[in-house]
PDB file of N, CA and C in Angstrom:
ATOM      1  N   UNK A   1     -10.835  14.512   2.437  1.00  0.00           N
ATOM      2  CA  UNK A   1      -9.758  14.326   3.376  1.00  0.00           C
ATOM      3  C   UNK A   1      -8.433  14.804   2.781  1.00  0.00           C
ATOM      4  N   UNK A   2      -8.274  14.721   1.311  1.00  0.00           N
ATOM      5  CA  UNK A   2      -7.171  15.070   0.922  1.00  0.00           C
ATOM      6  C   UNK A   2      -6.771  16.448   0.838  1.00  0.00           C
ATOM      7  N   UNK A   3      -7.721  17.318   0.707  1.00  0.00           N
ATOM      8  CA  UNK A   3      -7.847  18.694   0.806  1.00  0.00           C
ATOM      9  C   UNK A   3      -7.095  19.002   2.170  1.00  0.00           C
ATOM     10  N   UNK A   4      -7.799  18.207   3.174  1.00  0.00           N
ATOM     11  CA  UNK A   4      -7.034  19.076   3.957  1.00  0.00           C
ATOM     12  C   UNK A   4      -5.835  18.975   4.593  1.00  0.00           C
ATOM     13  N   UNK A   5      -5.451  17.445   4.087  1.00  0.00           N
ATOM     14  CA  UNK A   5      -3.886  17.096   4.562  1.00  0.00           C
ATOM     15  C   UNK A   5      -3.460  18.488   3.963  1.00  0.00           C
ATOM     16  N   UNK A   6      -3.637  18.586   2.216  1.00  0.00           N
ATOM     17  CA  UNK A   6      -3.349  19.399   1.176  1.00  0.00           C
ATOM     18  C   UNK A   6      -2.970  20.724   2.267  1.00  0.00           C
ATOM     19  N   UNK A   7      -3.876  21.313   2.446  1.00  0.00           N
ATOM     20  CA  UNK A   7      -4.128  22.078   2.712  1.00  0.00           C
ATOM     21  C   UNK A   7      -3.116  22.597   4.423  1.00  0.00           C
ATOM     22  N   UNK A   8      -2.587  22.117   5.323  1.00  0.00           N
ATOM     23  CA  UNK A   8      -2.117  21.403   6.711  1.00  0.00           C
ATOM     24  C   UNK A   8      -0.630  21.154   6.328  1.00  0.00           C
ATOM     25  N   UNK A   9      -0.422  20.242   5.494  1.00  0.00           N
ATOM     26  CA  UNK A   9       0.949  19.603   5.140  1.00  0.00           C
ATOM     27  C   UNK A   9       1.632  19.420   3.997  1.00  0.00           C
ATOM     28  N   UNK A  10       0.601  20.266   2.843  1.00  0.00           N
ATOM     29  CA  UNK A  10       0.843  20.171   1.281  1.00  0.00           C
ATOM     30  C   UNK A  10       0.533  19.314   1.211  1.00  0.00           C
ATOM     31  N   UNK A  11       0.858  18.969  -0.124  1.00  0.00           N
ATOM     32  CA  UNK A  11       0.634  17.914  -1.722  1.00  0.00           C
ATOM     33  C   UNK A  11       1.003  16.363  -1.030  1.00  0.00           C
ATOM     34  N   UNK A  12       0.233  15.738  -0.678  1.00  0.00           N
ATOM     35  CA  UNK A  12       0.518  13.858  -0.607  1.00  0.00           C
ATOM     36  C   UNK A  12       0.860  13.614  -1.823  1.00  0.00           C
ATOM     37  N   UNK A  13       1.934  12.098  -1.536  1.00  0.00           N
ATOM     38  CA  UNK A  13       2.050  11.649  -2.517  1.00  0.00           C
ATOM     39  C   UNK A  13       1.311  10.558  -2.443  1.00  0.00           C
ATOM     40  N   UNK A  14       0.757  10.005  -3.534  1.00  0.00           N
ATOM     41  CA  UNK A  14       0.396   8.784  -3.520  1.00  0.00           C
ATOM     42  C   UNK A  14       1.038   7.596  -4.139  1.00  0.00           C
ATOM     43  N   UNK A  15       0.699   6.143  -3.142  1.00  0.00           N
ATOM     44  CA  UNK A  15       1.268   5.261  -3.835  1.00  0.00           C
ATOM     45  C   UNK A  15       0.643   3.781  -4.118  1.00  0.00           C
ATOM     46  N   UNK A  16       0.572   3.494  -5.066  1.00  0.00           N
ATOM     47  CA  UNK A  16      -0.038   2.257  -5.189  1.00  0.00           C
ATOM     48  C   UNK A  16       0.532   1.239  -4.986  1.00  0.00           C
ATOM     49  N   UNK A  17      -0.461   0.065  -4.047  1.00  0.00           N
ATOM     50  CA  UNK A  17       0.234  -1.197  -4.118  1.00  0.00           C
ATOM     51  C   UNK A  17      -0.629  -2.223  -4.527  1.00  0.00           C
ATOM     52  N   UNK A  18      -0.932  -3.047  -5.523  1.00  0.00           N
ATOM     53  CA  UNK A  18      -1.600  -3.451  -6.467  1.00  0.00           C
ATOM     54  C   UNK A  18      -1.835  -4.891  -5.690  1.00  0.00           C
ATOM     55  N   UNK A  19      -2.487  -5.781  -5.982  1.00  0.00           N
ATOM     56  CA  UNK A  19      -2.824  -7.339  -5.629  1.00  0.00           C
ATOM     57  C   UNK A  19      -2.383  -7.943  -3.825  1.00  0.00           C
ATOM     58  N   UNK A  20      -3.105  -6.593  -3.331  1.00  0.00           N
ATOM     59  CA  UNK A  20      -3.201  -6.526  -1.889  1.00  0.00           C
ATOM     60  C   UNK A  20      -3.790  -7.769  -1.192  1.00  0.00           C
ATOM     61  N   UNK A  21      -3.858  -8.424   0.044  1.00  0.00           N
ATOM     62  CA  UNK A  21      -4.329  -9.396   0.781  1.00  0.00           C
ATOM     63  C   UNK A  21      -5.799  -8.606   1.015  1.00  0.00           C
ATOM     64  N   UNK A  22      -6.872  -9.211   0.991  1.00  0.00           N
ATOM     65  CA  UNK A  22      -8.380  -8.624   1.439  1.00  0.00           C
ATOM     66  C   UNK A  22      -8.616  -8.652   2.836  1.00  0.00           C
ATOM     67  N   UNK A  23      -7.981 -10.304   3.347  1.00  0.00           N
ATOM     68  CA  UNK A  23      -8.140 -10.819   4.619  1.00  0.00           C
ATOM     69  C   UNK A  23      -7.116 -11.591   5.316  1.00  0.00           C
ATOM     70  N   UNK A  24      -7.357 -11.650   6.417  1.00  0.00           N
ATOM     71  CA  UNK A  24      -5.818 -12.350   6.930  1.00  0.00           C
ATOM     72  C   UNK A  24      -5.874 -13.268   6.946  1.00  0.00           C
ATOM     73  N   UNK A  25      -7.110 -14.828   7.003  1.00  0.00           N
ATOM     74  CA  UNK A  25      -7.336 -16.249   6.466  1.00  0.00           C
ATOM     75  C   UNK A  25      -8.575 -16.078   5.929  1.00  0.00           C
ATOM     76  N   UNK A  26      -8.163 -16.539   4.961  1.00  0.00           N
ATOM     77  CA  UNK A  26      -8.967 -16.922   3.101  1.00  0.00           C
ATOM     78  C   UNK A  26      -9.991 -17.815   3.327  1.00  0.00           C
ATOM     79  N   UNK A  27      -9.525 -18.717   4.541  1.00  0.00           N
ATOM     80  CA  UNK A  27     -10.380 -19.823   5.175  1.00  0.00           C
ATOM     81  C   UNK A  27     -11.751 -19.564   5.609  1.00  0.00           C
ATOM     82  N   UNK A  28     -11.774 -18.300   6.224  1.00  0.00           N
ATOM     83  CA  UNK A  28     -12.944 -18.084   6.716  1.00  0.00           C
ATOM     84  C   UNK A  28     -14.287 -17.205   5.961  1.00  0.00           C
ATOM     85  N   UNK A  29     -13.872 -17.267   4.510  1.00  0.00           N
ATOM     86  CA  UNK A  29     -14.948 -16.581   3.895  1.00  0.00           C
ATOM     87  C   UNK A  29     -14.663 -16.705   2.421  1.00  0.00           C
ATOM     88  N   UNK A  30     -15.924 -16.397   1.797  1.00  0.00           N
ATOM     89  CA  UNK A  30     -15.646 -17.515   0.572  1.00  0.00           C
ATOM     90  C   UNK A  30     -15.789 -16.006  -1.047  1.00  0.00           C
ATOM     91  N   UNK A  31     -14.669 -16.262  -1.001  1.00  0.00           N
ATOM     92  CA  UNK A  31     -13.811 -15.144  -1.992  1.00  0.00           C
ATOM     93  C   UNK A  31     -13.484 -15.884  -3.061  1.00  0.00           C
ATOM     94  N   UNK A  32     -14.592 -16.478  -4.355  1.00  0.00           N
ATOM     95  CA  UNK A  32     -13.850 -17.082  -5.271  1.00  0.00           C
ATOM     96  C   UNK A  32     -13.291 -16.437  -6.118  1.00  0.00           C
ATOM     97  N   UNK A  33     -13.440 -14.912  -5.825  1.00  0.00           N
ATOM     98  CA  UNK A  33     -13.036 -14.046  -6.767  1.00  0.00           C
ATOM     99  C   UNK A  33     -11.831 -14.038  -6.700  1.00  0.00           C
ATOM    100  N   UNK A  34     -11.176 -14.540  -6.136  1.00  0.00           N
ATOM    101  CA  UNK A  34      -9.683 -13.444  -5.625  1.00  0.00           C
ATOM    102  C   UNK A  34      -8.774 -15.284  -5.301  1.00  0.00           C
ATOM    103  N   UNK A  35      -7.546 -15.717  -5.935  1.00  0.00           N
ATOM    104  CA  UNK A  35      -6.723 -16.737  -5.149  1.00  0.00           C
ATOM    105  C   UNK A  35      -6.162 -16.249  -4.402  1.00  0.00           C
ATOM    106  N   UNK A  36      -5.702 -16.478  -3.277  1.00  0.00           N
ATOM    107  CA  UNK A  36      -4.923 -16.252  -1.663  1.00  0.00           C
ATOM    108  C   UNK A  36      -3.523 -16.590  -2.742  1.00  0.00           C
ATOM    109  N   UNK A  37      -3.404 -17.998  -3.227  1.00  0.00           N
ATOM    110  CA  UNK A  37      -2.224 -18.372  -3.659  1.00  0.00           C
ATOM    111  C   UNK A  37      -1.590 -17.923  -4.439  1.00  0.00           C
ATOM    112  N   UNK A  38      -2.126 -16.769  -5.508  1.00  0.00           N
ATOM    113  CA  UNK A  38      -1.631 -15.470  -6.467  1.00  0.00           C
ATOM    114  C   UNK A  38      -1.411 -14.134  -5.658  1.00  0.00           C
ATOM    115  N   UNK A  39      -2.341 -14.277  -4.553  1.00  0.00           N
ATOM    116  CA  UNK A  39      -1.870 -13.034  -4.103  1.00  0.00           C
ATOM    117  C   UNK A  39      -0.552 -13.585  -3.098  1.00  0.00           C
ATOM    118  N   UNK A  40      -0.226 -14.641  -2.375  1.00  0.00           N
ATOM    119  CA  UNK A  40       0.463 -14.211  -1.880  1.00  0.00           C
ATOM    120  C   UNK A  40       2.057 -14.994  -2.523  1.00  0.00           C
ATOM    121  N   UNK A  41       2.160 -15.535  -4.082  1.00  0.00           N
ATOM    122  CA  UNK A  41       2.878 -14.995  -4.693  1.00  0.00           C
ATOM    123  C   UNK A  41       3.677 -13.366  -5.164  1.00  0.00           C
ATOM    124  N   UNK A  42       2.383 -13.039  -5.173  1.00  0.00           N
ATOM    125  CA  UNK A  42       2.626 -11.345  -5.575  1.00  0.00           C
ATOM    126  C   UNK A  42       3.279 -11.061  -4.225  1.00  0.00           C
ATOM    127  N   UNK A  43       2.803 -10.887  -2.833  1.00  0.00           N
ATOM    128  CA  UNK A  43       3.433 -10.596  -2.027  1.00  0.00           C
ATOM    129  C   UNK A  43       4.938 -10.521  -1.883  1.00  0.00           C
ATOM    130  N   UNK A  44       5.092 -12.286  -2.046  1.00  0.00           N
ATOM    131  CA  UNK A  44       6.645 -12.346  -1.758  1.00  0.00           C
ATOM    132  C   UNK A  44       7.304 -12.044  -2.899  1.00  0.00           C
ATOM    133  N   UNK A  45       7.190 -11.887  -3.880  1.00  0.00           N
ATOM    134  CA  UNK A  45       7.721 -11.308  -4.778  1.00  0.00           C
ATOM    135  C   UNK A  45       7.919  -9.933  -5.124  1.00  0.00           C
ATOM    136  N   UNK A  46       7.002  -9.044  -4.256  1.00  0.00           N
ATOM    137  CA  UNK A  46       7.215  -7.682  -4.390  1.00  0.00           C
ATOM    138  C   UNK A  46       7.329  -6.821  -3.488  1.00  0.00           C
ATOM    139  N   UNK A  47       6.931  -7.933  -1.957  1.00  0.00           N
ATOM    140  CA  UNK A  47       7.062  -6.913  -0.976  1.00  0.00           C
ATOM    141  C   UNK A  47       8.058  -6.310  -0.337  1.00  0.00           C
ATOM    142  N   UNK A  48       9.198  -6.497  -0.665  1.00  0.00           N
ATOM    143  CA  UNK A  48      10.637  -5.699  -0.149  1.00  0.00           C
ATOM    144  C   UNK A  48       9.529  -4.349  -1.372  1.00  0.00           C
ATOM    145  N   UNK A  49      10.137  -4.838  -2.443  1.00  0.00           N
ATOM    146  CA  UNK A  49      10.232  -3.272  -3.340  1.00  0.00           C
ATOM    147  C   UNK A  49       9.053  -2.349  -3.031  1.00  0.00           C
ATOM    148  N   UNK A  50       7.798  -3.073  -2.174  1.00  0.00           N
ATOM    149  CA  UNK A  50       6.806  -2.371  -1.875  1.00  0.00           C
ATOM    150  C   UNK A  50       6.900  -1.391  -1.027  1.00  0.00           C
ATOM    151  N   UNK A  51       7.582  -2.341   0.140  1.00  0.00           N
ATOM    152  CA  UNK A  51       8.062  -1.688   1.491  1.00  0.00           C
ATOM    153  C   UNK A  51       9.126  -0.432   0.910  1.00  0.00           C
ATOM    154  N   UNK A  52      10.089  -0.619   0.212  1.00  0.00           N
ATOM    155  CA  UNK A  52      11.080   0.476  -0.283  1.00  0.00           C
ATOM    156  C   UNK A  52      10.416   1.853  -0.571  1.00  0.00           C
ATOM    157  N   UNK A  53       9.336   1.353  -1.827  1.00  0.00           N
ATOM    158  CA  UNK A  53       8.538   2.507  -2.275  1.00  0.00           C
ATOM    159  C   UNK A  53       7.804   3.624  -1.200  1.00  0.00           C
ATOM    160  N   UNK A  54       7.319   2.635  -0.189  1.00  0.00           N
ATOM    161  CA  UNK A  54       6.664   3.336   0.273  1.00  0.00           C
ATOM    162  C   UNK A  54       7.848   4.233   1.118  1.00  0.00           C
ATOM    163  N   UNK A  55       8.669   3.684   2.172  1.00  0.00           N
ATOM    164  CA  UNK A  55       9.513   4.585   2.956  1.00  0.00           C
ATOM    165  C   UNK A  55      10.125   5.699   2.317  1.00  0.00           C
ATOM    166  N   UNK A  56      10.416   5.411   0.740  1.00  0.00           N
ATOM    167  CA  UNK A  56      11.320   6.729   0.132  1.00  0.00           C
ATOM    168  C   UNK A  56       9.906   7.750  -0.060  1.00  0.00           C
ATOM    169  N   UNK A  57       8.660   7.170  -0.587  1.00  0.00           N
ATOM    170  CA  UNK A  57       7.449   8.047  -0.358  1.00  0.00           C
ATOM    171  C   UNK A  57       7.476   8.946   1.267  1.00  0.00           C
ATOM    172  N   UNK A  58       7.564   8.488   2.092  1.00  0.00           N
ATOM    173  CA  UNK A  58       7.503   9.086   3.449  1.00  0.00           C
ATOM    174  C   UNK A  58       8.350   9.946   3.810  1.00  0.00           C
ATOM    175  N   UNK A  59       9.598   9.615   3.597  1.00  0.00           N
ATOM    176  CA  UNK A  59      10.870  10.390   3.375  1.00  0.00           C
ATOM    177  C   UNK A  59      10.338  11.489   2.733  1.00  0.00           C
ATOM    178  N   UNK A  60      10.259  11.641   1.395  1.00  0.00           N
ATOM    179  CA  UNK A  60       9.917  12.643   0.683  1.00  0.00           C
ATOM    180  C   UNK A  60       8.890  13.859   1.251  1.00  0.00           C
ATOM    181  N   UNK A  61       8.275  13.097   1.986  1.00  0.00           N
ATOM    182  CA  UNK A  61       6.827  13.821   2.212  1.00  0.00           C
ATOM    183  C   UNK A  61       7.257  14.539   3.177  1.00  0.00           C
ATOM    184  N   UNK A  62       8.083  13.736   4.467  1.00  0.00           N
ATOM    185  CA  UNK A  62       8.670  14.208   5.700  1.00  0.00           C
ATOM    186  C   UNK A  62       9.180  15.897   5.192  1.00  0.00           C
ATOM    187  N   UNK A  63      10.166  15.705   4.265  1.00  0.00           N
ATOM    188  CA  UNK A  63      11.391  16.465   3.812  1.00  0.00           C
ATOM    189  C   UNK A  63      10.678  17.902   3.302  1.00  0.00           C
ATOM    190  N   UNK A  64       8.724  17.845   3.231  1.00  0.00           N
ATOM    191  CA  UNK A  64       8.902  18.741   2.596  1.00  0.00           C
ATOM    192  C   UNK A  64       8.541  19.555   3.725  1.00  0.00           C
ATOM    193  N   UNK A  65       7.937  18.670   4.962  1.00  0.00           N
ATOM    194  CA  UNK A  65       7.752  19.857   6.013  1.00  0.00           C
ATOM    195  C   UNK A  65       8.013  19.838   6.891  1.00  0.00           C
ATOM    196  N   UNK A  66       9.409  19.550   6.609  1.00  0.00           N
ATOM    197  CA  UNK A  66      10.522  19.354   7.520  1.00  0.00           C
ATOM    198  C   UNK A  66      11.786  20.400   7.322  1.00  0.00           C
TER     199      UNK A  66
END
């Protein structure tokens, strides 16, 4: 798939966002792997700067074939 954005719209950037939500209630399935309550520490703690990253990512991308 990346080829052919590549290929259509140039070079993606990529961006990582690390200690993602799996599910939208934790309640309904049994994930001992993973705390809801760490991840959604991580959330509020990073999701402005997440949200930031990504829009200046989009921006960028816009700009080049634009």
């Amino acid at each position: 798939m990346e080829y052919c954005i590549t290929a259509a719209l140039g070079e993606p950037e990529r961006l990582t966002a690390y200690n993602t939500y799996q599910v939208k209630n934790y309640d309904r399935y049994e994930l001992a792997g993973f705390s809801e309550e760490a991840k959604r520490q991580w959330r509020d703690e990073h999701w402005e700067q997440d949200l930031q990253k990504a829009f200046e990512a989009g921006k960028r991308m816009a700009e080049k074939i634009g």
